[in-house]
Protein backbone atom coordinates (compact mmCIF):
# COMPACT_ATOMS: atom_id res chain seq x y z
CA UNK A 1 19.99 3.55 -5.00
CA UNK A 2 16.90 4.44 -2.66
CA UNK A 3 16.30 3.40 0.51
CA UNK A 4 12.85 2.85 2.40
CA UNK A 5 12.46 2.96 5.42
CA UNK A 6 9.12 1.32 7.33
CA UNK A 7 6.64 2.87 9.64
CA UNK A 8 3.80 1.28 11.16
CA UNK A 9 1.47 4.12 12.21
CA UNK A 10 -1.19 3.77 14.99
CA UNK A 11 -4.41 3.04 13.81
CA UNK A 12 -6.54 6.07 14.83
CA UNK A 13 -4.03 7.97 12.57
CA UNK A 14 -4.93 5.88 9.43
CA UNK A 15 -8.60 5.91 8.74
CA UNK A 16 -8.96 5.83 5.21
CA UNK A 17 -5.84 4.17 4.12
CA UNK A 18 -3.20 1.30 3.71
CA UNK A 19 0.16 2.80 3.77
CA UNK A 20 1.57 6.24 2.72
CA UNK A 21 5.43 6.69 1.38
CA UNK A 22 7.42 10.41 2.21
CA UNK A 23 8.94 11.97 -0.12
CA UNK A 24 12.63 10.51 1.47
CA UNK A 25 11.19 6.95 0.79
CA UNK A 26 9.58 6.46 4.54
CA UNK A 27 6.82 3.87 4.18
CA UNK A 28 3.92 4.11 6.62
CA UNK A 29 1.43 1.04 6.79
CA UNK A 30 -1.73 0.71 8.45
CA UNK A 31 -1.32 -1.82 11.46
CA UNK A 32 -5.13 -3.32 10.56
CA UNK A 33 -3.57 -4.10 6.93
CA UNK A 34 -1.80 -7.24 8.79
CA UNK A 35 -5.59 -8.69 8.80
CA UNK A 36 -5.70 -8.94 4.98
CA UNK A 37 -4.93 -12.18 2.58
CA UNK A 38 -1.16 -12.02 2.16
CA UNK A 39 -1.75 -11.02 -1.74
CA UNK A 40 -3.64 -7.70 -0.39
CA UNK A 41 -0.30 -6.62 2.03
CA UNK A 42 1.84 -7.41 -0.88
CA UNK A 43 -0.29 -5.55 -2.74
CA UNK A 44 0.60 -2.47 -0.85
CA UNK A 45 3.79 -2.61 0.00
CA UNK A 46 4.27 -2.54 -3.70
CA UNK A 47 2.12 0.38 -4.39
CA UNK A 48 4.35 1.93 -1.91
CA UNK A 49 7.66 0.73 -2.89
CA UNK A 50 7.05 1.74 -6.05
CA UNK A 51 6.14 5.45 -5.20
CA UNK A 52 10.17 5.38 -3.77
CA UNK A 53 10.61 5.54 -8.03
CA UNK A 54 7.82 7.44 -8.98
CA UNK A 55 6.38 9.69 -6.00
CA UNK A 56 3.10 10.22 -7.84
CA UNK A 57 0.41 8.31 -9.71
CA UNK A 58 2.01 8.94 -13.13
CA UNK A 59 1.93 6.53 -16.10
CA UNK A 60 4.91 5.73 -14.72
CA UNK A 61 3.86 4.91 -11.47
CA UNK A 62 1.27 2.07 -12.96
CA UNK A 63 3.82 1.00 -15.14
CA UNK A 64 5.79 -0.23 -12.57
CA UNK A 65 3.35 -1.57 -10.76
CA UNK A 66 2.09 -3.81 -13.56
CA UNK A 67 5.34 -4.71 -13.79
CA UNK A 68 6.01 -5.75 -10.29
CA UNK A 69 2.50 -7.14 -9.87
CA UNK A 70 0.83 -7.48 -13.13
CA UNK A 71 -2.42 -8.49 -11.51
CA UNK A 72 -2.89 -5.57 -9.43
CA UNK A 73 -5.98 -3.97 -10.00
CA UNK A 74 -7.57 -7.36 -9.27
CA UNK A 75 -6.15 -7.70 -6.08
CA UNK A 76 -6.85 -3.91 -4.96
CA UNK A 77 -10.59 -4.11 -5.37
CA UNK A 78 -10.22 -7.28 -3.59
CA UNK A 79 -8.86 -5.07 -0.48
CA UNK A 80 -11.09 -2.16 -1.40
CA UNK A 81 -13.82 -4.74 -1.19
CA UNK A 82 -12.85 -5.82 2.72
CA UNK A 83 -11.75 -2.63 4.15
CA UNK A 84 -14.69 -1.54 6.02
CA UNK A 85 -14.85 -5.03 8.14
CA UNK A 86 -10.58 -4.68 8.61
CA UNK A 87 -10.49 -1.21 9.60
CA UNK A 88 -13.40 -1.42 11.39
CA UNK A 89 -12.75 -4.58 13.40
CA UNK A 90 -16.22 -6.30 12.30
């Protein structure tokens, strides 16, 4: 069984993205990801909790996550759509 463990990162460190998982199964989030819809943070701890199975963006990888969240894709370009104004406090 894996095991993640969680990181929030400071935000200057994290310009261009949500959360990041090590190869050992360490999950880093962005701290200005707490300012998205709740969908959009479950979103990525997903994406990232699923990279503890499959450390790449495989077949696999997607897969799982339309297993885990079948709506996904939707709810990514929903984020994508926001991220400027979050990460850039406007």
């Amino acid at each position: 069984m894996s095991t993640a463990y969680i990181h929030v990162e400071k935000a200057s460190d994290m310009q261009t993205q949500w959360g990041s998982c090590s190869p050992k199964g360490q999950l880093t989030l962005n701290p200005h990801l707490v300012k998205a819809p709740r969908d959009c943070i479950d979103y990525v701890l997903l994406h990232e909790l699923c990279h503890v199975a499959e450390h790449n963006h495989s077949e696999g990888f997607y897969r799982l996550m339309r297993q885990v969240m079948p709506q996904w894709e939707k709810v990514k370009e929903r984020l994508d759509g926001m991220a400027y104004f979050y990460l850039n406090d406007v």
